[in-house]
Protein backbone atom coordinates (compact mmCIF):
# COMPACT_ATOMS: atom_id res chain seq x y z
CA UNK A 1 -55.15 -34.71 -166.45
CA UNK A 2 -57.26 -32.30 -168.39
CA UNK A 3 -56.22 -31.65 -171.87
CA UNK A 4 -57.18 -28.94 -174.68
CA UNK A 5 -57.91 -29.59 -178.60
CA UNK A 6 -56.85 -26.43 -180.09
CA UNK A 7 -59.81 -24.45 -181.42
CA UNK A 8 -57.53 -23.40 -184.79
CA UNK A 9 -58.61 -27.14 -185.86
CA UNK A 10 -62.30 -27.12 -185.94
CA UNK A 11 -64.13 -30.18 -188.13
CA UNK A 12 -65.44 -29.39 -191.18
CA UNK A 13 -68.72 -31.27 -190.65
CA UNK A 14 -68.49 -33.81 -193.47
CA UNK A 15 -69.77 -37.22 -192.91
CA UNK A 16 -67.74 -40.25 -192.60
CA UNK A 17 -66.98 -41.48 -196.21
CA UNK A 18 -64.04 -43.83 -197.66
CA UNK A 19 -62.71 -42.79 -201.24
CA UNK A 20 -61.72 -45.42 -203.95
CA UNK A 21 -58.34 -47.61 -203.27
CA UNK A 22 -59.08 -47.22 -199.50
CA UNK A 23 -61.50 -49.28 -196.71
CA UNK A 24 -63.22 -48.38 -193.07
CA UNK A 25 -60.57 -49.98 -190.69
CA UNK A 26 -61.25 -53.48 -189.80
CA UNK A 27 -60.27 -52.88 -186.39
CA UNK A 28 -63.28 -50.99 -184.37
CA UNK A 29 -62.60 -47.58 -183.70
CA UNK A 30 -58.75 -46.92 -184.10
CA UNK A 31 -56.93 -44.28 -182.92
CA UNK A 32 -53.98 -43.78 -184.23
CA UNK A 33 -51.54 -41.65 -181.32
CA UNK A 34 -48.73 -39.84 -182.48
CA UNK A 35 -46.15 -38.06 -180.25
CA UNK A 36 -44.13 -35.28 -181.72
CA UNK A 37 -41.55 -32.85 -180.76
CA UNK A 38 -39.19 -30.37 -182.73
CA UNK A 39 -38.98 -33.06 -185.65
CA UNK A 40 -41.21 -31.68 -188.25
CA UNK A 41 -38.99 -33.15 -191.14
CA UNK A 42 -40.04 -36.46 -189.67
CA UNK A 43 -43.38 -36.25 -188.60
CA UNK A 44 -44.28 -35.18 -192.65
CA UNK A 45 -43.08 -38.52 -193.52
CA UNK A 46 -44.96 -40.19 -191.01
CA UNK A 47 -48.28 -38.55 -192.20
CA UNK A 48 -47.71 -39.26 -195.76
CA UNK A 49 -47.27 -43.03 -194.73
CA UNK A 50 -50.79 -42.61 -193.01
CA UNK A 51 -52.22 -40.69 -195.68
CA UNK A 52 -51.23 -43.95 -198.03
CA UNK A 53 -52.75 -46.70 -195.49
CA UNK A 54 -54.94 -49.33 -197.28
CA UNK A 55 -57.59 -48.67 -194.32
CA UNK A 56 -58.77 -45.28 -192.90
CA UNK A 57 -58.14 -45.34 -189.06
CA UNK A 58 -61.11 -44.13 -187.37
CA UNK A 59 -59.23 -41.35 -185.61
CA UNK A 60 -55.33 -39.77 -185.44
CA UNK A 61 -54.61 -37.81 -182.70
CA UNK A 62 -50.97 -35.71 -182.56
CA UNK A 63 -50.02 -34.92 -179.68
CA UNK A 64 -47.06 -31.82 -179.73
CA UNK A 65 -44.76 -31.70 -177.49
CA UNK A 66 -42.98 -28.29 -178.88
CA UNK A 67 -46.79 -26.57 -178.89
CA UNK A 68 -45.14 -25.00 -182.46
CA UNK A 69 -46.85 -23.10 -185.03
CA UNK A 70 -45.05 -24.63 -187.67
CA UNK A 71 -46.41 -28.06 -186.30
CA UNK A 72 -49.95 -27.15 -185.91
CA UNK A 73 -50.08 -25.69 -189.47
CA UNK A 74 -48.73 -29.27 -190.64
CA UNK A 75 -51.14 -30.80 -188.31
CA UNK A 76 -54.10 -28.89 -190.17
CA UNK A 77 -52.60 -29.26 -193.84
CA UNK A 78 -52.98 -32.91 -193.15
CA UNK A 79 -56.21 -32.78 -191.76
CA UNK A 80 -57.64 -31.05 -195.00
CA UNK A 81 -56.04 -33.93 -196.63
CA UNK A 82 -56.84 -36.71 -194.83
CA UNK A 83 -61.01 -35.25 -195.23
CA UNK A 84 -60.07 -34.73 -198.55
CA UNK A 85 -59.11 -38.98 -198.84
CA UNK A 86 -61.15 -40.24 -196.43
CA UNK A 87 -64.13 -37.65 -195.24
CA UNK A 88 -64.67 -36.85 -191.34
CA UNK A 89 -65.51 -39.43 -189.14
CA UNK A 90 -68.78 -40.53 -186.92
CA UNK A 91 -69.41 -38.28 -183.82
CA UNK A 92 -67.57 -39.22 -181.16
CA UNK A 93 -68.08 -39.10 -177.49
CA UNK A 94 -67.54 -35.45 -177.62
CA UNK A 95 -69.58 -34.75 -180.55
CA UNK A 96 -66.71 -33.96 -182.81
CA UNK A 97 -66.35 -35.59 -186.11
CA UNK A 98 -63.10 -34.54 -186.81
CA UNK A 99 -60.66 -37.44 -188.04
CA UNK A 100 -57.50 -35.69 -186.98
CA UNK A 101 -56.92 -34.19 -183.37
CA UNK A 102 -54.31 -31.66 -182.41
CA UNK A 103 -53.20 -31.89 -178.51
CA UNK A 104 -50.78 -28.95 -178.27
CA UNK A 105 -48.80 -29.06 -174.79
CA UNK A 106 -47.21 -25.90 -173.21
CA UNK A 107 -44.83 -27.99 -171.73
CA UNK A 108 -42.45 -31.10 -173.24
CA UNK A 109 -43.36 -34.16 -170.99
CA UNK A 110 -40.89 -36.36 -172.69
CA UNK A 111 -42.59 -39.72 -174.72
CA UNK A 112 -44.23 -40.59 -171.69
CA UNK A 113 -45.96 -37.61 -171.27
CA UNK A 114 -47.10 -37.34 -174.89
CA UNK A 115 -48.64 -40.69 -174.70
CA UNK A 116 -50.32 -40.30 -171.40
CA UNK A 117 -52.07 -37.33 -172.84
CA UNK A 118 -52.62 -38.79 -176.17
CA UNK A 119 -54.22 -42.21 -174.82
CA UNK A 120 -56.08 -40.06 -173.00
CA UNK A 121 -57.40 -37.85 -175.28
CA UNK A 122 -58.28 -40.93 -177.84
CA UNK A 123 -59.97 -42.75 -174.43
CA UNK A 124 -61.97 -39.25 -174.17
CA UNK A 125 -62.96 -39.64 -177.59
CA UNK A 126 -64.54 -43.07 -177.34
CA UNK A 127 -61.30 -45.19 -179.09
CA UNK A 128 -61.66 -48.92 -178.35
CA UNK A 129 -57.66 -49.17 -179.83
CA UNK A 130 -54.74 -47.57 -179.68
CA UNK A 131 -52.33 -47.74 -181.94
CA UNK A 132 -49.30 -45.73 -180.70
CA UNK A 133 -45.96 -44.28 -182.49
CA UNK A 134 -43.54 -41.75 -182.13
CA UNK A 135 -42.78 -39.43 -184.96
CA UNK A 136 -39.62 -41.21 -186.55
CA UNK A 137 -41.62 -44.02 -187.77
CA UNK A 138 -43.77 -44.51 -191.03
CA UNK A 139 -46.23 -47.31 -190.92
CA UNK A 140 -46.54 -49.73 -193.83
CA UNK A 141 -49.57 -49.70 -196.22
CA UNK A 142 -51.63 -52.80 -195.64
CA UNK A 143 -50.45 -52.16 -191.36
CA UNK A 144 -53.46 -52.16 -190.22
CA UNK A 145 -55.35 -55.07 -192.18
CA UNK A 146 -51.96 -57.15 -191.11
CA UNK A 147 -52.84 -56.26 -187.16
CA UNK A 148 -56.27 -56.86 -187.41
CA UNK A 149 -56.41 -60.16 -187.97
CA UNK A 150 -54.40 -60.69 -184.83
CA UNK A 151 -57.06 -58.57 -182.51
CA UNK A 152 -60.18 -61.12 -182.14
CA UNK A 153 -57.59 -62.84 -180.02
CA UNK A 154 -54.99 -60.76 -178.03
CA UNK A 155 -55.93 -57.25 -176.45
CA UNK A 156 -51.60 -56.12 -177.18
CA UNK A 157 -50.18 -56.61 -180.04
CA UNK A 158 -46.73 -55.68 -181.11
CA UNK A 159 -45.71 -55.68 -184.76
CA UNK A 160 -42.41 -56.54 -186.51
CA UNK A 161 -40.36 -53.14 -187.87
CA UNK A 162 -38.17 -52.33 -190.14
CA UNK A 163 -35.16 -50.50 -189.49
CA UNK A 164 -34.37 -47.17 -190.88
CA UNK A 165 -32.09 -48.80 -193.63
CA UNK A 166 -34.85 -51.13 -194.92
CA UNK A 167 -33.70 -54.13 -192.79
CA UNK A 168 -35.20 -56.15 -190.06
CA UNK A 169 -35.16 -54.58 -186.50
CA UNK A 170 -34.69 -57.13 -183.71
CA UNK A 171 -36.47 -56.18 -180.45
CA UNK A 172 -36.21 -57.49 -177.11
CA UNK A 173 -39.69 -58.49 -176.64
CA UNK A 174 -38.84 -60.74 -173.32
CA UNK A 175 -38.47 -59.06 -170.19
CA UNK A 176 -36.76 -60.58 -167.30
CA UNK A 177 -38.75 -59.26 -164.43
CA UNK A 178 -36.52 -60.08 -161.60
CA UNK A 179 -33.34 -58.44 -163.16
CA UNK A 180 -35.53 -55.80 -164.49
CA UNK A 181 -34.01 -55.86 -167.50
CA UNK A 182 -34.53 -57.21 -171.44
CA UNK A 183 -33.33 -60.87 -171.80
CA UNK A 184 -30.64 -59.93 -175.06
CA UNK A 185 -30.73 -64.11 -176.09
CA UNK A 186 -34.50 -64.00 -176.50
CA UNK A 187 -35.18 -66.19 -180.16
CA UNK A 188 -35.38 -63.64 -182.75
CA UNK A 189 -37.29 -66.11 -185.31
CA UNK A 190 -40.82 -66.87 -184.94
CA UNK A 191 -42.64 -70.36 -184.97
CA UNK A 192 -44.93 -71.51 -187.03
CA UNK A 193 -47.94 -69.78 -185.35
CA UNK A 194 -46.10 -66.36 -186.24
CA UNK A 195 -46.11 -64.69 -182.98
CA UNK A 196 -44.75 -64.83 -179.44
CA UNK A 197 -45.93 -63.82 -175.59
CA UNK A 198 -44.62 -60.81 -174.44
CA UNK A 199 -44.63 -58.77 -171.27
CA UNK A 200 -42.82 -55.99 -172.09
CA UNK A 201 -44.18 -53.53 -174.79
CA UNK A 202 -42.58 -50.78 -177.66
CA UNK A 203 -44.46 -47.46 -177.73
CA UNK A 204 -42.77 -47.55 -181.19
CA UNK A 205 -46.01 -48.95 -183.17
CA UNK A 206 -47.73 -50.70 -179.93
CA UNK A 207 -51.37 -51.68 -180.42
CA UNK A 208 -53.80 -52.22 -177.38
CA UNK A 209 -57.65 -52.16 -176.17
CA UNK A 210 -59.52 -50.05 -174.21
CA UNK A 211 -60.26 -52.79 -171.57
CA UNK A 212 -56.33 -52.74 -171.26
CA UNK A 213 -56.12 -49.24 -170.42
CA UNK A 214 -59.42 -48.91 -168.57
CA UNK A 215 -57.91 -51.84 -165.87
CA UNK A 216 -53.71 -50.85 -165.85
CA UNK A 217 -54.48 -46.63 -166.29
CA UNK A 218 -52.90 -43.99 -168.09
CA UNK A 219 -49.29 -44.49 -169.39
CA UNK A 220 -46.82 -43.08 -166.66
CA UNK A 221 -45.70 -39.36 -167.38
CA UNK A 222 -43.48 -39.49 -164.43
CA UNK A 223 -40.84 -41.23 -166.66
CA UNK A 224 -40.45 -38.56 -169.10
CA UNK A 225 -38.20 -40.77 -171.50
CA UNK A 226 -37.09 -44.84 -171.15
CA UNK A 227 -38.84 -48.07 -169.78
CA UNK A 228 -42.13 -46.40 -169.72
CA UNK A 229 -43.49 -48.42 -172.30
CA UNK A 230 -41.28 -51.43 -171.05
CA UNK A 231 -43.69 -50.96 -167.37
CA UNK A 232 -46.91 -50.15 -169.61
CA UNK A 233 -46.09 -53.82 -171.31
CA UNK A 234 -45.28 -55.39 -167.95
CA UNK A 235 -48.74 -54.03 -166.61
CA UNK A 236 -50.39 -54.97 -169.43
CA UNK A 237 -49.50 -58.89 -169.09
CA UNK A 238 -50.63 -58.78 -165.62
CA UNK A 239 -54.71 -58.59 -167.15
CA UNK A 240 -53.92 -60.44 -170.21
CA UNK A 241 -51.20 -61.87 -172.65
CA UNK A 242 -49.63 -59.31 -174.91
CA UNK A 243 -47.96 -60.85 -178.35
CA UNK A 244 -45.31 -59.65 -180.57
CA UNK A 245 -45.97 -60.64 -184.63
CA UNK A 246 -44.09 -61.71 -187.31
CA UNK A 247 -46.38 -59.57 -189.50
CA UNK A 248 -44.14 -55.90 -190.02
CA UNK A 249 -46.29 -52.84 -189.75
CA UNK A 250 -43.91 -49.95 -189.69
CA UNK A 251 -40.50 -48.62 -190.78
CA UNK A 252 -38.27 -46.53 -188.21
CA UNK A 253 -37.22 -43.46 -190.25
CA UNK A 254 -34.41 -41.61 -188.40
CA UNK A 255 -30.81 -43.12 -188.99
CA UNK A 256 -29.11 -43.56 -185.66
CA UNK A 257 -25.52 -44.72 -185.14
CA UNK A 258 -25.02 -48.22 -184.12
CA UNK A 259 -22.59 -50.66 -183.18
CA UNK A 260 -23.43 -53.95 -184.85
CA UNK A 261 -23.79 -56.77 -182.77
CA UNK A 262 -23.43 -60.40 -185.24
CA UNK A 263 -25.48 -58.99 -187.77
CA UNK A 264 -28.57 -58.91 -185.60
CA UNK A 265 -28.73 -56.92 -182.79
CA UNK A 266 -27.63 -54.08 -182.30
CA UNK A 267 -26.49 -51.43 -179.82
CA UNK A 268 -27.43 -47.87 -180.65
CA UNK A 269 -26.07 -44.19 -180.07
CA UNK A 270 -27.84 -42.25 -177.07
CA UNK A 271 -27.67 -39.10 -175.57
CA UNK A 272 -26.98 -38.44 -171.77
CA UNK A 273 -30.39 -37.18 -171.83
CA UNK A 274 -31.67 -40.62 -172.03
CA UNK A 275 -28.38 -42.16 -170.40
CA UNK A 276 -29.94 -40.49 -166.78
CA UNK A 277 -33.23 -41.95 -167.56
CA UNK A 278 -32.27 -45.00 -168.31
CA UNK A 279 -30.63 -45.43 -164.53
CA UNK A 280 -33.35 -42.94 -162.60
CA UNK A 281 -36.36 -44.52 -163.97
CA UNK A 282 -35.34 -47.78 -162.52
CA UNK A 283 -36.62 -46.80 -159.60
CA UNK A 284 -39.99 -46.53 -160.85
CA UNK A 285 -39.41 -49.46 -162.06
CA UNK A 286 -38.83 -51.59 -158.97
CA UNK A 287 -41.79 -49.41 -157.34
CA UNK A 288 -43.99 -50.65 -159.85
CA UNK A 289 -42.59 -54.07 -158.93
CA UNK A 290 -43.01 -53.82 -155.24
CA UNK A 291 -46.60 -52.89 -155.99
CA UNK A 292 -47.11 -56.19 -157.65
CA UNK A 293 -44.93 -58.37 -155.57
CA UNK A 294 -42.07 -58.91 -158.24
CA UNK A 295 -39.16 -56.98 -156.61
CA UNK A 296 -36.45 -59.16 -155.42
CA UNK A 297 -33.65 -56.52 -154.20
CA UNK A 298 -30.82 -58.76 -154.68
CA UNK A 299 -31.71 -59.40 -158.43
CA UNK A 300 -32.95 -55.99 -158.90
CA UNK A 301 -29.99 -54.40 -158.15
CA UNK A 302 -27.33 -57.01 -159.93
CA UNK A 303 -29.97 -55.85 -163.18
CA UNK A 304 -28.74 -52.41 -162.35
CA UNK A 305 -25.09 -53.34 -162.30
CA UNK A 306 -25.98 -54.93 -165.90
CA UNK A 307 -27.42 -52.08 -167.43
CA UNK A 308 -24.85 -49.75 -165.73
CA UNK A 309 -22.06 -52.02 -167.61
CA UNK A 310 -24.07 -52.21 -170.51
CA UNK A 311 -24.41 -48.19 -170.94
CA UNK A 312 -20.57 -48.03 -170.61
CA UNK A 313 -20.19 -50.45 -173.27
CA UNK A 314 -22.19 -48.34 -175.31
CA UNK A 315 -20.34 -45.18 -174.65
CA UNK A 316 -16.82 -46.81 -175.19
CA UNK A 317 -18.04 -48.51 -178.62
CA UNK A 318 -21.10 -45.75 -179.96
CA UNK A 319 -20.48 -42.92 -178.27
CA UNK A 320 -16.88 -42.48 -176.84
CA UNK A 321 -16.63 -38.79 -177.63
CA UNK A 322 -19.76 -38.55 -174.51
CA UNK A 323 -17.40 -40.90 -172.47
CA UNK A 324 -16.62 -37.99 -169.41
CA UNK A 325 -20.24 -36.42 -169.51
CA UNK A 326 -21.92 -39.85 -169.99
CA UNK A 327 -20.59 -41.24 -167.04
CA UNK A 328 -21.69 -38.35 -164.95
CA UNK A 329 -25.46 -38.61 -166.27
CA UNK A 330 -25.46 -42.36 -165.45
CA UNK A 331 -24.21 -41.88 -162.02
CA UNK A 332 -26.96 -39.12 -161.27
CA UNK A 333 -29.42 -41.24 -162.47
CA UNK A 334 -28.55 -43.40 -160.53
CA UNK A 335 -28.19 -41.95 -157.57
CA UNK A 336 -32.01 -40.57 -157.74
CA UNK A 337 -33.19 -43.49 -158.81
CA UNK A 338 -32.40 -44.69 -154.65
CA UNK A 339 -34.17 -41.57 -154.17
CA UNK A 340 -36.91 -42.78 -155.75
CA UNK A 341 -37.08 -46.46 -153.96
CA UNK A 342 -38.10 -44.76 -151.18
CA UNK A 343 -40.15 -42.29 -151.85
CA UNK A 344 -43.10 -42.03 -149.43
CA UNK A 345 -45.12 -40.03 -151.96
CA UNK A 346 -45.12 -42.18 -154.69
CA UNK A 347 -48.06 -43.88 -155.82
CA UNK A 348 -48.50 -46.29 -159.43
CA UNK A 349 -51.28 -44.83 -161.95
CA UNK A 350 -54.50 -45.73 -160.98
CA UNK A 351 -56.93 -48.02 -163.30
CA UNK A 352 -59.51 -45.87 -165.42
CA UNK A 353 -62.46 -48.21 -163.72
């Protein structure tokens, strides 16, 4: 899974330094990964929220998607400004100080494939955390001081968001293995310690250790878009017990059209893009399930019925102008999502030890 820094984006040499209003990270070598594609508009705002972090992350590495120029001269505007702010950081394992990597792709592997090549590349680099995001997020100042207090303890943690209009954003952070879906009645308010167990995980501002990677591998390209980080969660609590945190690090950024759902949860607009992922990738899925001895047919597939009925819902009350089309993506997904089951090629992502 070789990847290429792009030699535009050379480091300038400086040493590692912090400026006033600003401190080293307290959590050991951070990398923060970023996955972007065609949404430059969006990505600028989630630079400026690093660029105004209370603690300097110890690297941010972009991977893009769209391998644009117009993204890789953003990528190197903020890279002047972030050495500008903060100085270059130590040598890492390859001997580049650079604080800010560029991971151009030629081709668009979805989410999934951003993040496989962006853990990757920050795992190359010597990270011991990743701290992963798409681009239509901005993370909250004093993020990483409110995460690191959490990581003497737990090797995943998942932070609280806001939502793009400024209020709380509920998240399904239970995951009903058998069913293979997320359990929609999980509590949404948090006890007194001010966190609960997970097994499931949100690639939108999830935080893990190397150790995790190093013994569950790589995050799955192979699922382009959808569950991806749902599996990468459910691997995860198989070495060790991931938490979600009252503490909110981040802000989603892009508006999205929602049906609200009593003023809590809520069920959001799609695309039949992600409507045929959502059904295929439930086949790798229940393959990563029969690799760990949690796949119970019987309940597997009555969690298939439920998200099938679930994504008409949403295209009746969201996204009834799709309603034709949207039914046709679902069935195709799900359709080679049986393909997938049995496979005889398939094999899970090997551990990185």
């Amino acid at each position: 899974m070789g990847m290429t820094e792009n030699t535009k984006l050379e480091p300038t040499g400086l040493q590692d330094e912090t400026v006033a209003g600003s401190e080293s990270s307290p959590i050991d070598k951070l990398a923060i990964v970023v996955v972007t594609y065609k949404r430059q508009e969006l990505l600028r705002t989630l630079f400026d929220s690093i660029k105004a972090l209370n603690a300097v992350p110890w690297r941010v590495v972009v991977v893009d998607n769209e391998h644009s120029e117009e993204t890789e001269a953003m990528v190197r505007q903020f890279r002047d400004e972030i050495v500008e702010q903060w100085g270059d950081a130590g040598s890492d394992e390859t001997g580049n100080t650079s604080r800010v990597v560029y991971v151009p792709q030629e081709n668009n592997g979805g989410g999934s494939g951003g993040f496989n090549k962006g853990v990757e590349k920050a795992y190359q680099l010597g990270s011991e955390w990743f701290w992963v995001m798409d681009d239509d997020v901005a993370v909250l100042p004093n993020a990483i001081q409110q995460l690191a207090k959490w990581t003497t303890r737990h090797d995943v943690i998942q932070g609280s968001r806001l939502d793009y209009d400024g209020g709380p954003f509920y998240w399904q952070y239970d995951f009903i293995v058998p069913l293979g879906i997320p359990n929609p009645i999980a509590p949404a308010a948090f006890g007194q310690s001010g966190y609960r167990t997970m097994n499931t995980m949100c690639f939108e501002g999830g935080l893990f250790r190397r150790n995790v990677v190093e013994q569950i591998g790589l995050p799955d390209p192979r699922f382009f878009i959808y569950w991806d980080d749902t599996i990468y969660g459910y691997l995860a609590s198989r070495v060790t017990d991931p938490i979600v945190v009252e503490d909110t690090v981040i802000r989603r950024t892009r508006e999205i059209g929602n049906w609200d759902i009593a003023g809590v949860r809520q069920l959001n607009s799609t695309s039949d893009t992600n409507r045929y992922h959502i059904m295929r990738n439930r086949g790798y899925m229940a393959r990563y399930f029969m690799t760990h001895g949690d796949y119970r047919p019987v309940l597997f597939g009555l969690g298939t019925l439920l998200t099938g009925i679930k994504e008409v819902i949403r295209l009746v009350a969201v996204d009834r102008q799709h309603i034709m089309p949207g039914l046709k993506a679902l069935a195709k997904g799900w359709v080679d999502s049986r393909k997938l089951l049995h496979d005889p090629n398939w094999k899970p992502m090997p551990p990185l030890i």
